[in-house]
C-alpha atoms as a PDB file:
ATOM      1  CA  UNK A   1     -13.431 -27.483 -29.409  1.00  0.00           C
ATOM      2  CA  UNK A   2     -15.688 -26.154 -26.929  1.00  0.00           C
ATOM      3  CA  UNK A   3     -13.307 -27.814 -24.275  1.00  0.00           C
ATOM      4  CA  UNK A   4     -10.326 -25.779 -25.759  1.00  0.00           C
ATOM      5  CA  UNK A   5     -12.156 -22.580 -25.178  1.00  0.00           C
ATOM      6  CA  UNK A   6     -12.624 -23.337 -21.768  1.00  0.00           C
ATOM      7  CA  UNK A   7      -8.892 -24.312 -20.553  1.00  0.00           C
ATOM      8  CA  UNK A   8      -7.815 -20.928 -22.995  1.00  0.00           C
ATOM      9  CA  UNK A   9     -10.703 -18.847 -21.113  1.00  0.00           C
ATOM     10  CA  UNK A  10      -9.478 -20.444 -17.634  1.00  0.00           C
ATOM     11  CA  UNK A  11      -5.681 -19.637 -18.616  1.00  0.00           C
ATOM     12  CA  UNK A  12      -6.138 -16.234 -19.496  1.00  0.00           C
ATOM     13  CA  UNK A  13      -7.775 -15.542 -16.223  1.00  0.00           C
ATOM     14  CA  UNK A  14      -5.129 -17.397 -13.849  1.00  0.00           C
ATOM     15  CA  UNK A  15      -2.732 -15.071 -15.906  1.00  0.00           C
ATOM     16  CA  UNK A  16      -4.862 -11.940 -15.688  1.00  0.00           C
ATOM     17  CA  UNK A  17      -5.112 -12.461 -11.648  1.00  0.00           C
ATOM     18  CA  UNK A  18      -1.919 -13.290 -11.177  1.00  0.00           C
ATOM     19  CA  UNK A  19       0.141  -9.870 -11.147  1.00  0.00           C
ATOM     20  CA  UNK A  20       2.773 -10.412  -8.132  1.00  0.00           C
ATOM     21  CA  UNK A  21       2.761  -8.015  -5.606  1.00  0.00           C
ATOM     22  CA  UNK A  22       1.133  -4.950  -4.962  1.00  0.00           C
ATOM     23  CA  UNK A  23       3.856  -2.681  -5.698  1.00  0.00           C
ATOM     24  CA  UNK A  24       4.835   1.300  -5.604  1.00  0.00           C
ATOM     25  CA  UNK A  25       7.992   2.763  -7.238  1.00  0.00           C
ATOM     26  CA  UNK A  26      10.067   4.134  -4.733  1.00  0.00           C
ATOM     27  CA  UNK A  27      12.831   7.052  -5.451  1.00  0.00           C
ATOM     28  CA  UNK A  28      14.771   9.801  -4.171  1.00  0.00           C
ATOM     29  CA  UNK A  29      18.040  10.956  -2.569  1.00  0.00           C
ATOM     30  CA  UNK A  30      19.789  10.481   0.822  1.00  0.00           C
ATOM     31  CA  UNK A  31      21.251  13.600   2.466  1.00  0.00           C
ATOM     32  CA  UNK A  32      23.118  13.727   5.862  1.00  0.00           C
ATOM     33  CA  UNK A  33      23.580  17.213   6.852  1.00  0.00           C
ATOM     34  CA  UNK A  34      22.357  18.636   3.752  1.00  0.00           C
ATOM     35  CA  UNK A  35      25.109  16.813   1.626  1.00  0.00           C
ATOM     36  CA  UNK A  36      24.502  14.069  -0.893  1.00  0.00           C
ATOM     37  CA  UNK A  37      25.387  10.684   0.793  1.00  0.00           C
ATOM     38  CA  UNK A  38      26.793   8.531  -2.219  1.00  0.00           C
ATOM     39  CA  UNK A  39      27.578   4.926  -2.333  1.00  0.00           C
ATOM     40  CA  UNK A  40      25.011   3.940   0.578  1.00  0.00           C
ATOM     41  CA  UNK A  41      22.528   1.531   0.688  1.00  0.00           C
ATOM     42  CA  UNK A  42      18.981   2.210   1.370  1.00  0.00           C
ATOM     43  CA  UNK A  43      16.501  -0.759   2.605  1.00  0.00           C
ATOM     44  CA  UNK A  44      12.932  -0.676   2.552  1.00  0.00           C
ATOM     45  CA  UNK A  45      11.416  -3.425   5.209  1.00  0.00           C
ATOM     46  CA  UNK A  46       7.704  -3.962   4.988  1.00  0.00           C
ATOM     47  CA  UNK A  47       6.055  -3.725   8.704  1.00  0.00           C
ATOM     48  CA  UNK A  48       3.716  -6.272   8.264  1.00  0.00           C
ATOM     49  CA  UNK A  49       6.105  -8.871   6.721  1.00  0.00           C
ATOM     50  CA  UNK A  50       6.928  -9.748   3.132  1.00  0.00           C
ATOM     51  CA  UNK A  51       9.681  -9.009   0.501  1.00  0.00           C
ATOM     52  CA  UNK A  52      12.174  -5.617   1.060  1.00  0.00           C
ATOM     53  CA  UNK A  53      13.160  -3.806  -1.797  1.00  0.00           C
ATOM     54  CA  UNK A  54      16.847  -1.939  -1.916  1.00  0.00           C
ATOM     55  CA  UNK A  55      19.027   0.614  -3.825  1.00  0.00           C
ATOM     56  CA  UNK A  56      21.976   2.217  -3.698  1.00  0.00           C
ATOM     57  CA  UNK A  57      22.777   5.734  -3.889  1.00  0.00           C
ATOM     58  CA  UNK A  58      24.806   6.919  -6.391  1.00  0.00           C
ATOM     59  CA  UNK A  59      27.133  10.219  -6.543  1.00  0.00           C
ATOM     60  CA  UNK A  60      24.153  12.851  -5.974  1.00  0.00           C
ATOM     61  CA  UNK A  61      22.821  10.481  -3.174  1.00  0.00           C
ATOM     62  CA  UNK A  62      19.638   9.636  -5.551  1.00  0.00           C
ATOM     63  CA  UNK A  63      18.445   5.846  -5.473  1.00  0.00           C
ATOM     64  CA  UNK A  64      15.557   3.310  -6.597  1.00  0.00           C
ATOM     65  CA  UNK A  65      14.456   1.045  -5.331  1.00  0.00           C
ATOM     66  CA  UNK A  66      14.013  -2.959  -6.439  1.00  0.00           C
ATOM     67  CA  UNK A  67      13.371  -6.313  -5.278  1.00  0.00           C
ATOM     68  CA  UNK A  68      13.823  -9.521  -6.653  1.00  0.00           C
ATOM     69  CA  UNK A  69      11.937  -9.567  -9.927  1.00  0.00           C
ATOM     70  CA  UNK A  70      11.240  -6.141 -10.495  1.00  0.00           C
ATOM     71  CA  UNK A  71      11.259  -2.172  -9.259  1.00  0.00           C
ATOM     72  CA  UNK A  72       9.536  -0.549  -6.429  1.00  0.00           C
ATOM     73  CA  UNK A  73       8.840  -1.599  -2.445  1.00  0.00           C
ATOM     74  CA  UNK A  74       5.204  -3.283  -1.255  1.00  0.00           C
ATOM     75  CA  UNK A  75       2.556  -1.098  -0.371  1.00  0.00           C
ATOM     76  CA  UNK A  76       2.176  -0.401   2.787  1.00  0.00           C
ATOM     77  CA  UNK A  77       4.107   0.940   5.645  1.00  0.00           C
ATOM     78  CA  UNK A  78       8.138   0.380   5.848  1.00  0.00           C
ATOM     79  CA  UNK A  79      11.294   0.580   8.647  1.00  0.00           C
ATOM     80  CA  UNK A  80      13.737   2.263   6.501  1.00  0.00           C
ATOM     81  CA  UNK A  81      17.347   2.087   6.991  1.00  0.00           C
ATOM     82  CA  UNK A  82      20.202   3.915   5.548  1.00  0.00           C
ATOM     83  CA  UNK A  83      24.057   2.284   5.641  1.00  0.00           C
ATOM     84  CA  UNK A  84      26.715   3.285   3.756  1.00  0.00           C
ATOM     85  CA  UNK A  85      29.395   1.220   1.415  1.00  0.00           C
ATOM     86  CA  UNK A  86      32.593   2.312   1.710  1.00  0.00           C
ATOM     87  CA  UNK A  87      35.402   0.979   0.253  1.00  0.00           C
ATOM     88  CA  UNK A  88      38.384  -0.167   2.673  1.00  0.00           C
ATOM     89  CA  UNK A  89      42.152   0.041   2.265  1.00  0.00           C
ATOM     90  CA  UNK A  90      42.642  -3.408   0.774  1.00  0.00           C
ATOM     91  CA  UNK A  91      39.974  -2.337  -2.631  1.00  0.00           C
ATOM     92  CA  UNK A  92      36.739  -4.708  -1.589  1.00  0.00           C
ATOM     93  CA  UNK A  93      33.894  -3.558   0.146  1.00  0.00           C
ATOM     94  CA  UNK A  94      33.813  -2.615   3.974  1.00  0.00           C
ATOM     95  CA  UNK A  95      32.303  -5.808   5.919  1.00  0.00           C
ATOM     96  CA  UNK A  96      29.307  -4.730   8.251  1.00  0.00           C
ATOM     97  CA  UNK A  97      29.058  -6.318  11.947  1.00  0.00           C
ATOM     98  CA  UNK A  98      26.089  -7.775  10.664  1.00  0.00           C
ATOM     99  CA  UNK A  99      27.637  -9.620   8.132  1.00  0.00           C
ATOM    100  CA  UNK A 100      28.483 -13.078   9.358  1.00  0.00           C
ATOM    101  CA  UNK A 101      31.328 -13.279   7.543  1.00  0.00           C
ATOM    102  CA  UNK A 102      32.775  -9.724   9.669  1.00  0.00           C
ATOM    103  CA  UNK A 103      34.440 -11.781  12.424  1.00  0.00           C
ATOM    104  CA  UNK A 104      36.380 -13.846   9.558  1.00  0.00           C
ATOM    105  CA  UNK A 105      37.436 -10.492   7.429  1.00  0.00           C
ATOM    106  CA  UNK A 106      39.050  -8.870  10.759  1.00  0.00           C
ATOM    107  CA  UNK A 107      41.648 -11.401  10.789  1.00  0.00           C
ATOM    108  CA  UNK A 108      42.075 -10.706   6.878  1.00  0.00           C
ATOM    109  CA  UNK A 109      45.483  -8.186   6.366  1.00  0.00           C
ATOM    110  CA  UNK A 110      43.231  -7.372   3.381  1.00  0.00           C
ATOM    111  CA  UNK A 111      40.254  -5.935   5.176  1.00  0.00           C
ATOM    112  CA  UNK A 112      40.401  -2.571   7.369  1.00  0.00           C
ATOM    113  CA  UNK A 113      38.182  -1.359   9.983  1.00  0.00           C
ATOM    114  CA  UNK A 114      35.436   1.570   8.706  1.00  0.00           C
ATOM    115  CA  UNK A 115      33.375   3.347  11.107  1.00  0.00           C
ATOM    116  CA  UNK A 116      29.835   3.605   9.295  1.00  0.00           C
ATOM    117  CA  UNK A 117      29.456   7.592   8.889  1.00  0.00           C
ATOM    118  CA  UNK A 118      25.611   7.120   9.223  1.00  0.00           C
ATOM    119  CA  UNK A 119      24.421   7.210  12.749  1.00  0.00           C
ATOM    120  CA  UNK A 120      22.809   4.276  14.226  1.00  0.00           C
ATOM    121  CA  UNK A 121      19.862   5.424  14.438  1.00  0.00           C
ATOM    122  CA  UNK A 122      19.351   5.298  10.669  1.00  0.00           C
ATOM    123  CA  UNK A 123      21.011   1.882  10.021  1.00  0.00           C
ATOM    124  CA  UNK A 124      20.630  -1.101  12.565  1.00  0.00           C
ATOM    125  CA  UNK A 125      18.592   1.534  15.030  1.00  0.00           C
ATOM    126  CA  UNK A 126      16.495   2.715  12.556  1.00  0.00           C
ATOM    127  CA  UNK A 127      13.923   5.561  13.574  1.00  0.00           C
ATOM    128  CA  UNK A 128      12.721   6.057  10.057  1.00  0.00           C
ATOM    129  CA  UNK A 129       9.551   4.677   8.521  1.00  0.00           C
ATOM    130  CA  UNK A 130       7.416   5.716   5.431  1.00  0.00           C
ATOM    131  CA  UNK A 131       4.417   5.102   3.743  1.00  0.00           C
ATOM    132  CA  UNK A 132       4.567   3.509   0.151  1.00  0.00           C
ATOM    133  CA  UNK A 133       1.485   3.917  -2.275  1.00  0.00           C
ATOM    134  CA  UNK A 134       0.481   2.751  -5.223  1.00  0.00           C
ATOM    135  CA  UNK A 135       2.163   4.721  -8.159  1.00  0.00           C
ATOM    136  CA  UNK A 136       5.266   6.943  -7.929  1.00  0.00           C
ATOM    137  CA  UNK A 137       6.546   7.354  -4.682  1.00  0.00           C
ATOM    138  CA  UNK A 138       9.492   9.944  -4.035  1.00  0.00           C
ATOM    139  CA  UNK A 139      10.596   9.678  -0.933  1.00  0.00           C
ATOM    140  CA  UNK A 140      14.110  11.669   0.112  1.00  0.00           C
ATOM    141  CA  UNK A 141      15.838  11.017   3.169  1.00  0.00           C
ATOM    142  CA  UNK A 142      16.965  14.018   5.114  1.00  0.00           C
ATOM    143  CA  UNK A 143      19.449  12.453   7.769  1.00  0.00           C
ATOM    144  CA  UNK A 144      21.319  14.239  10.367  1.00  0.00           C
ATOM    145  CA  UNK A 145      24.247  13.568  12.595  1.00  0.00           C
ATOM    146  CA  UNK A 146      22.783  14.845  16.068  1.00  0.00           C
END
């Protein structure tokens, strides 16, 4: 009996201490030139390593983020990056340069080129970083195109 109490009293503690990661929610809305930038996906990239939460924007630019598992970004200090997700000519989604799978979809009759309306500095140049705390974080993203 007493040896029951013990594995139950050792159990609840692993479980207790065992919370995942130190997480913040993240929120708020991308503008580029003032405007709402819908249908664009925002990446949070911890500085110091570890998972990266994302979110997409929806038709007033506002987005949340998540990771695998649950809602928010780490704490800590983040390279943000803003691309967008246009839709091409043939109905699927654009294919980014970064995709490996880009070199393949330009032979596709399917697949038309997009020029990302984000500048670079945003997306695979990013400039941007930000600080995410413990608790509600709402963090908007005032881009510009100069």
């Amino acid at each position: 009996m007493l040896r029951s109490i013990s594995i139950g009293a050792v159990l609840l503690l692993v479980i207790g201490c065992n919370r995942g990661p130190n997480v913040g929610l993240v929120e708020g809305v991308v503008t580029l030139d003032g405007q709402p930038v819908p249908n664009a996906m925002v990446t949070f990239s911890p500085i110091d390593g570890g998972m990266s939460s994302t979110g997409t924007t929806d038709e007033n630019g506002h987005y949340t983020l998540v990771f695998p598992g649950g809602k928010g970004a780490v704490v800590g200090r983040h390279k943000v990056s803003v691309r967008s997700m246009p839709k091409s000519e043939g109905g699927g989604a654009a294919v980014s340069s970064d995709d490996p799978s880009y070199y393949d979809a330009q032979q596709s009759p399917n697949t038309t080129k997009t020029v990302e309306p984000i500048p670079a500095k945003y997306n695979t140049n990013t400039t941007l970083e930000y600080e995410v705390k413990k608790g509600t974080n709402v963090i908007n993203l005032e881009l510009t195109s100069n």
